[in-house]
Protein backbone atom coordinates (compact mmCIF):
# COMPACT_ATOMS: atom_id res chain seq x y z
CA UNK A 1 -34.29 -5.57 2.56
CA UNK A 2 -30.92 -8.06 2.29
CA UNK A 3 -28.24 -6.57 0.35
CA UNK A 4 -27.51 -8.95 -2.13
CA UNK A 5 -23.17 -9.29 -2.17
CA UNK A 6 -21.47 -9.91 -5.36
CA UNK A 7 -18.36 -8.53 -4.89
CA UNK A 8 -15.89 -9.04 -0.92
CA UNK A 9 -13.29 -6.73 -0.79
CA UNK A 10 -11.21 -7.30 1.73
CA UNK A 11 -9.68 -11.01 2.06
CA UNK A 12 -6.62 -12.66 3.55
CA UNK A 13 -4.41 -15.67 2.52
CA UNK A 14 -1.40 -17.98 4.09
CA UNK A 15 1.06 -15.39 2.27
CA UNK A 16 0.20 -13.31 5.21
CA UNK A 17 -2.25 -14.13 7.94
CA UNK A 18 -5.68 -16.55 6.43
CA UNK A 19 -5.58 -20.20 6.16
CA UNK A 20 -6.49 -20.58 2.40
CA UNK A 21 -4.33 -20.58 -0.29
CA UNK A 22 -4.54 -17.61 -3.01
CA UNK A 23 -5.99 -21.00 -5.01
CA UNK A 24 -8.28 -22.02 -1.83
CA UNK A 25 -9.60 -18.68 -1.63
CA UNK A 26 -10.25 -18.01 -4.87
CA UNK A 27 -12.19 -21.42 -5.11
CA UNK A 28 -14.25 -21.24 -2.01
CA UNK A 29 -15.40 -17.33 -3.71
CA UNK A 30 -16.77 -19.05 -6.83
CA UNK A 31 -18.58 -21.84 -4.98
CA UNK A 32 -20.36 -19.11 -2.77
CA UNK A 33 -21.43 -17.51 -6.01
CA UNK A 34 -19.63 -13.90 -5.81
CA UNK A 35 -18.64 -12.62 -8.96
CA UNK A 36 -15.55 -10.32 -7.95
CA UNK A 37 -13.04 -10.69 -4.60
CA UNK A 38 -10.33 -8.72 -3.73
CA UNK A 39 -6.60 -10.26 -2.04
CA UNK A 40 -5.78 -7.87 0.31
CA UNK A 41 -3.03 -9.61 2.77
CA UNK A 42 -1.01 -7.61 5.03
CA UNK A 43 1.59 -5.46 3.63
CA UNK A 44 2.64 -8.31 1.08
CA UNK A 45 2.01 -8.53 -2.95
CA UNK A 46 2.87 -12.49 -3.17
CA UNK A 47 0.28 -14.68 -4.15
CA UNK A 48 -1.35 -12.04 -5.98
CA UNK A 49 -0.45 -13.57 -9.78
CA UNK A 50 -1.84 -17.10 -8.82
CA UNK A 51 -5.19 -15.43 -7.89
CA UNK A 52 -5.55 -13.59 -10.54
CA UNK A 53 -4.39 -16.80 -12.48
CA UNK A 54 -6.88 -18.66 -10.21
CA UNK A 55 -9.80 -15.86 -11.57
CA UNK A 56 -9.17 -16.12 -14.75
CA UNK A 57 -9.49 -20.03 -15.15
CA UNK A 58 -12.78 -20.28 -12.50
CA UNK A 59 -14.17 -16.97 -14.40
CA UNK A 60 -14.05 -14.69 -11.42
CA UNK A 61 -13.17 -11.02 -11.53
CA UNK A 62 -9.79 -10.94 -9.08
CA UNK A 63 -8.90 -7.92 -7.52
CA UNK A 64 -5.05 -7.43 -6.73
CA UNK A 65 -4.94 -5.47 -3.54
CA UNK A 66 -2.91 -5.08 -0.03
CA UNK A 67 -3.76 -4.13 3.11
CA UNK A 68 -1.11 -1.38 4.24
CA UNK A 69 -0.44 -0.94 7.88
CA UNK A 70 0.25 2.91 8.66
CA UNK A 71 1.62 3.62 12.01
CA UNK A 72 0.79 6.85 14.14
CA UNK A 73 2.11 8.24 17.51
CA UNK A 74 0.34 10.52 18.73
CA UNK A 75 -0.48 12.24 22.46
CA UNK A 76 -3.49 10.39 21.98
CA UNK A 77 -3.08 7.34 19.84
CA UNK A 78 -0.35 5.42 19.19
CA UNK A 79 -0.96 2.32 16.57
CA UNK A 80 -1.60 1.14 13.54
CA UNK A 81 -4.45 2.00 10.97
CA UNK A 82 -5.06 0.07 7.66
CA UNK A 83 -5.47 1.11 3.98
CA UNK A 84 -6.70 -1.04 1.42
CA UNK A 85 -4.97 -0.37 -1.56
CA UNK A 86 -6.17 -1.99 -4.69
CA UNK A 87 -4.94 -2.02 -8.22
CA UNK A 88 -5.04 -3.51 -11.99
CA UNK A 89 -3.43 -6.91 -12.68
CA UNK A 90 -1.70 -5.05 -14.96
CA UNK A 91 1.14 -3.86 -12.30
CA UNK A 92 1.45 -7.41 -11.42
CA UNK A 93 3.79 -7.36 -14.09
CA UNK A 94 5.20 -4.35 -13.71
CA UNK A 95 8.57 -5.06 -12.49
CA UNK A 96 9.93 -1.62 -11.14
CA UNK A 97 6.28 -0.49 -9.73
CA UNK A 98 6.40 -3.86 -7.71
CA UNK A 99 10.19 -3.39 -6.59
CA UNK A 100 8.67 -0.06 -5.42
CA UNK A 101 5.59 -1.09 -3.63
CA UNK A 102 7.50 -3.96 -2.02
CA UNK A 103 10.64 -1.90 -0.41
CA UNK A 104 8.01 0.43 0.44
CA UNK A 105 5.88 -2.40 2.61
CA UNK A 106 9.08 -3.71 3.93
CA UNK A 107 9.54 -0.60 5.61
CA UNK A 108 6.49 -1.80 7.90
CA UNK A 109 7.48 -5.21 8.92
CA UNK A 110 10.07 -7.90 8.83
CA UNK A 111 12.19 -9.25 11.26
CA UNK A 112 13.90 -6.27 13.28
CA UNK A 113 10.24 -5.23 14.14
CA UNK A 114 9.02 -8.58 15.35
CA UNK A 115 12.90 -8.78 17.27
CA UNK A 116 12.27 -5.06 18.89
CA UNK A 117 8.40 -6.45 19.82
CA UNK A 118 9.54 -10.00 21.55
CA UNK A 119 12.88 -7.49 23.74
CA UNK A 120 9.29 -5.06 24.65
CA UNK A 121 7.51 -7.85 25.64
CA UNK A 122 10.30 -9.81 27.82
CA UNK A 123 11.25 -6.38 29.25
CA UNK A 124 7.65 -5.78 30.54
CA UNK A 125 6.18 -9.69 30.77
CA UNK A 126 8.85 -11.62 30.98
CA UNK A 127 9.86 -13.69 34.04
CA UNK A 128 11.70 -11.10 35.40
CA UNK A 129 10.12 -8.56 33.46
CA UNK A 130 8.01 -5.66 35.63
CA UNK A 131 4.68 -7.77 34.94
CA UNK A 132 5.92 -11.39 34.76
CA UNK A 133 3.25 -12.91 32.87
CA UNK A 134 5.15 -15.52 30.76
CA UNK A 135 6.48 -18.61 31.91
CA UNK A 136 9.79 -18.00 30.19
CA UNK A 137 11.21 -15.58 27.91
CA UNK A 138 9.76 -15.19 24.46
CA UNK A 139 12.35 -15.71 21.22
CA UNK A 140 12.03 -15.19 17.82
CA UNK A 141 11.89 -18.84 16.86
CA UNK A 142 8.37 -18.55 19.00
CA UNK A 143 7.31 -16.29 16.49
CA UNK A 144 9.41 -16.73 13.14
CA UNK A 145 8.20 -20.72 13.32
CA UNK A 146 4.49 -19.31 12.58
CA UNK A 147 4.72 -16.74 10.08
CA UNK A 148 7.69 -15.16 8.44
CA UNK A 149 5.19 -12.05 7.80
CA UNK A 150 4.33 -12.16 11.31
CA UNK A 151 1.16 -10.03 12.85
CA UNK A 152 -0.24 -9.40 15.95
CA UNK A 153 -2.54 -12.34 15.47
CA UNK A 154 0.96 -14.51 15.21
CA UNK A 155 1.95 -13.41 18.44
CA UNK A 156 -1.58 -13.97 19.68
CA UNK A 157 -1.07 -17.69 19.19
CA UNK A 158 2.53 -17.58 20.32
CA UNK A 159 1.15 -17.18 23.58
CA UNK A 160 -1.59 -18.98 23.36
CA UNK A 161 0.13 -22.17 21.59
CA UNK A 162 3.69 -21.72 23.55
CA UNK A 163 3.09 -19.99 26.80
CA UNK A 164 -0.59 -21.68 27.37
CA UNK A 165 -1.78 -18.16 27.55
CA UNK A 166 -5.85 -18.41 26.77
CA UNK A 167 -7.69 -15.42 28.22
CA UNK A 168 -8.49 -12.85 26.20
CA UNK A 169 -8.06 -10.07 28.20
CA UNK A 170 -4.62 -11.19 29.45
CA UNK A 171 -3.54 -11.40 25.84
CA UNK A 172 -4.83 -8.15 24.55
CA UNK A 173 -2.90 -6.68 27.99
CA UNK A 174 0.21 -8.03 26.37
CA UNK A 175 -0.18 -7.14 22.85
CA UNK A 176 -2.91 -4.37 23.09
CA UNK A 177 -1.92 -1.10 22.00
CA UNK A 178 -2.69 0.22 25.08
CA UNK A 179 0.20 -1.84 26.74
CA UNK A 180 3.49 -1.20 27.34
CA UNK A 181 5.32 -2.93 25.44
CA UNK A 182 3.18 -2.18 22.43
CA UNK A 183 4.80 -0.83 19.17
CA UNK A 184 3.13 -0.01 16.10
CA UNK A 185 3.60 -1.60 12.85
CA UNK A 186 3.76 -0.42 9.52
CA UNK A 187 5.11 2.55 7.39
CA UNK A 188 4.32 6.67 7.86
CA UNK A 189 1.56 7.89 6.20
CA UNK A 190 3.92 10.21 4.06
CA UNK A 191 5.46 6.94 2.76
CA UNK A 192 2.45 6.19 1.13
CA UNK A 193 1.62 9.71 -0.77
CA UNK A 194 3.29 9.37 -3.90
CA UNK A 195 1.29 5.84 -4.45
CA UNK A 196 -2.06 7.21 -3.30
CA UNK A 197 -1.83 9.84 -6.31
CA UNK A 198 -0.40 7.04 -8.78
CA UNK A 199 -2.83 6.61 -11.82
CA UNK A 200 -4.75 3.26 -11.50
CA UNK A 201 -4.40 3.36 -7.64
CA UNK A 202 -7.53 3.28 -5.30
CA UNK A 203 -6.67 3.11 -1.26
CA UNK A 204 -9.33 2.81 0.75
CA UNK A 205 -9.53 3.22 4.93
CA UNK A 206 -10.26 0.05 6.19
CA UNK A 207 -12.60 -0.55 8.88
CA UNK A 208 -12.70 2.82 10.67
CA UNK A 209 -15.38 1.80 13.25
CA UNK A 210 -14.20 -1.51 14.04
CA UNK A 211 -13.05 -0.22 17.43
CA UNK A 212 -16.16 0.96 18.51
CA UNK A 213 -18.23 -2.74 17.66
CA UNK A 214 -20.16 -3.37 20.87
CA UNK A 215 -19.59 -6.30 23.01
CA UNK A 216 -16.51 -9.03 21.83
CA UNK A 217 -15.90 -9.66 18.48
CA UNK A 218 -13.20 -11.29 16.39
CA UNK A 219 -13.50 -7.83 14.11
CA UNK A 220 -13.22 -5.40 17.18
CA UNK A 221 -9.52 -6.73 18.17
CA UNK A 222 -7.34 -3.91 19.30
CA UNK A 223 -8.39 -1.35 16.94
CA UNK A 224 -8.87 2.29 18.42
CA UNK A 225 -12.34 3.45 18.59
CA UNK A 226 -14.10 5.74 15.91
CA UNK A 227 -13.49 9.17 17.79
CA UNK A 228 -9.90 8.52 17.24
CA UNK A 229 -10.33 7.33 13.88
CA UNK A 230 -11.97 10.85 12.99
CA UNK A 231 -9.02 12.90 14.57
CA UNK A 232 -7.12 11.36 11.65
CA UNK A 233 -9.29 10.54 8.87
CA UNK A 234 -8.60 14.75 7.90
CA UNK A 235 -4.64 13.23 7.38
CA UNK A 236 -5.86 10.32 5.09
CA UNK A 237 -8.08 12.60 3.11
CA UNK A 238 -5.16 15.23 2.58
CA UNK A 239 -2.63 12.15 1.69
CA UNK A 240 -5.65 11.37 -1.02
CA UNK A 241 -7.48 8.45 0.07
CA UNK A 242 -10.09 7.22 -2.60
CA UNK A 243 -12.51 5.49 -0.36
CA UNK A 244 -13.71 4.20 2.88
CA UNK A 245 -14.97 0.92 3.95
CA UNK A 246 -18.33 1.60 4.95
CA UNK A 247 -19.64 -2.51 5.20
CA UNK A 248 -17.74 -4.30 7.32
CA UNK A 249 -18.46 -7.68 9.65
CA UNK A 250 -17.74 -5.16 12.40
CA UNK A 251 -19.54 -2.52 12.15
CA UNK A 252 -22.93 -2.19 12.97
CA UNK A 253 -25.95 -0.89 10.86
CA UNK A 254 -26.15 1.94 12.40
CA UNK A 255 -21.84 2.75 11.96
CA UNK A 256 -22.71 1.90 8.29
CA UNK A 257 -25.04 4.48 7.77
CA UNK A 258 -22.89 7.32 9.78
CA UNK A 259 -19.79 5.90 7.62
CA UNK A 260 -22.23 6.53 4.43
CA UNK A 261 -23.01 9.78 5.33
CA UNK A 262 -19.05 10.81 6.24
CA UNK A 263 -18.28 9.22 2.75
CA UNK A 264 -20.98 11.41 0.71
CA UNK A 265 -19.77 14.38 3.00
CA UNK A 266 -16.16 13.89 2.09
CA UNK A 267 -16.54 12.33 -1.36
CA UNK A 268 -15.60 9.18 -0.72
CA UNK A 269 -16.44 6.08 -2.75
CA UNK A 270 -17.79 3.07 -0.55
CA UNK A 271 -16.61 -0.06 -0.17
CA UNK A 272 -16.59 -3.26 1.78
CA UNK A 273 -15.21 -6.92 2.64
CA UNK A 274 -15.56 -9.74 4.87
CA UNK A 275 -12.31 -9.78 6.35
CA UNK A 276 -12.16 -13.33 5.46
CA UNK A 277 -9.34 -14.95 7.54
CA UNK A 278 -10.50 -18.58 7.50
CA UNK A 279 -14.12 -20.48 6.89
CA UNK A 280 -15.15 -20.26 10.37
CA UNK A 281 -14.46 -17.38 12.21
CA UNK A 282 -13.56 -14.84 10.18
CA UNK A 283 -15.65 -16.44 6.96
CA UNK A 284 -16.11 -15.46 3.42
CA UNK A 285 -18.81 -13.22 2.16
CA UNK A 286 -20.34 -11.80 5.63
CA UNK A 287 -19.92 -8.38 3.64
CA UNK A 288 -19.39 -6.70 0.72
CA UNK A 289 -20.83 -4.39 -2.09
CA UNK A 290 -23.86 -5.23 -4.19
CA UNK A 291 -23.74 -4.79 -8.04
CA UNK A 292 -24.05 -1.21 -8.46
CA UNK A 293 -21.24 -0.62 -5.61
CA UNK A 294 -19.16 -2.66 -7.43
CA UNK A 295 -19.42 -0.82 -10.77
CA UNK A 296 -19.07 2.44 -9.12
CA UNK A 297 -15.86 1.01 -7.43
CA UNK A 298 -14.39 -0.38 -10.60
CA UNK A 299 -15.28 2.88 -12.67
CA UNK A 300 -12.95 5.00 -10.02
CA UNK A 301 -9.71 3.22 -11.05
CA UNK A 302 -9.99 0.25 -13.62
């Protein structure tokens, strides 16, 4: 039987890396006929007031939420993971909770990262790096020109757009974590305690078996597969994680039911998102909770 999504969870905007507007977004989830979405761009709050302004004029219940990159290196992982934290509209207007939550995400990002990335990169692929792969050497204006909240997906189209760099697999060889000039993004998952334990806060792991989607897949990108997900997920749960994201465009049916069970095990509330990124490949709506899941997900922290 179809699940019948009222509520997507997990959504990006231009203030980080989608190409709708906090307005667009918001728009394009009433005309689908959801009832609740959730903003969740990367490790940035902005836009979040104009779409819960957006909500509240269309009639649609707006989420405020972020997607928080948390970086690990390990002996055998080093890279990024993602929580989705999500919170009332109430802190929106909270002045020293946002000043906290935004030198906090700063941490994570921002130009000396994407600086220390582009040296990696020309050290290992540039023309007289030890792989010469690009046709000259990458600067930041390559990048900065893009996105000034630049992601992987930014450099992905750096090379694509200024290098003429198409093939997948050459591109993921650059920027995969598994190359050598990869370094993770985002903040230590210590950084993020004292929020995760913050009345009226609800994080949730985002896409834990994304990695392990079979076959190619705009959802798989370079995410580490499951088995590595699980050596952590004991650290997430100790931090005090609220929930995981059990539906997900890239995880299969038979992920979702494993993720169901690990949530039950570990008393975890479910939840789910399309990873919307723009109307075509990464749409809208793909997944997301039903009804009930949604009123179980609001009752944890609203």
């Amino acid at each position: 039987m179809n699940r019948k999504i009222i509520a997507d969870l997990h959504n990006h905007t231009t203030e980080s890396d989608g190409e709708f507007t906090p307005e667009e977004l918001i728009k394009n989830a009433k005309s689908m006929g959801l009832k609740a979405i959730a903003v969740t761009d990367h490790d940035t709050l902005k836009g979040l007031k104009t779409a819960v302004q957006a909500g509240e004029q269309l009639g649609m219940d707006v989420i405020p939420g972020v997607e928080i990159s948390i970086c690990f290196k390990k002996s055998f992982f080093t890279g990024t993971l993602h929580l989705l934290g999500y919170f009332s509209s109430d802190r929106l207007y909270d002045t020293n909770w946002m000043t906290r939550m935004d030198q906090m995400l700063a941490r994570g990002r921002g130009e000396a990262l994407v600086r220390a990335r582009i040296g990696e990169i020309n050290q290992y692929f540039g023309p007289g790096g030890k792989t010469p792969l690009l046709s000259r050497p990458m600067e930041f204006d390559d990048i900065e020109r893009l996105s000034r909240n630049a992601t992987r997906r930014h450099f992905a189209l750096a090379l694509t757009e200024n290098f003429g760099i198409t093939d997948r697999e050459t591109i993921t060889r650059i920027l995969g974590n598994e190359s050598p000039a990869y370094l993770p993004s985002g903040i230590k998952l210590a950084d993020v305690r004292g929020i995760l334990r913050e009345k009226g806060m609800f994080c949730a792991l985002a896409h834990p078996a994304a990695g392990s989607f079979p076959g190619p897949g705009h959802y798989k990108e370079v995410l580490p597969p499951l088995n590595i997900v699980l050596q952590i997920l004991p650290e997430f749960i100790e931090a005090g994680i609220h929930g995981l994201e059990v539906y997900y465009p890239g995880h299969t049916k038979a992920q979702q039911e494993d993720l169901k069970v690990l949530a039950e095990k570990h008393g975890l509330i479910i939840t789910g998102g399309s990873d919307c990124h723009d109307g075509t490949d990464r749409p809208m709506g793909t997944e997301g909770l039903t009804e009930s899941e949604y009123t179980i997900f609001k009752a944890a922290f609203l």
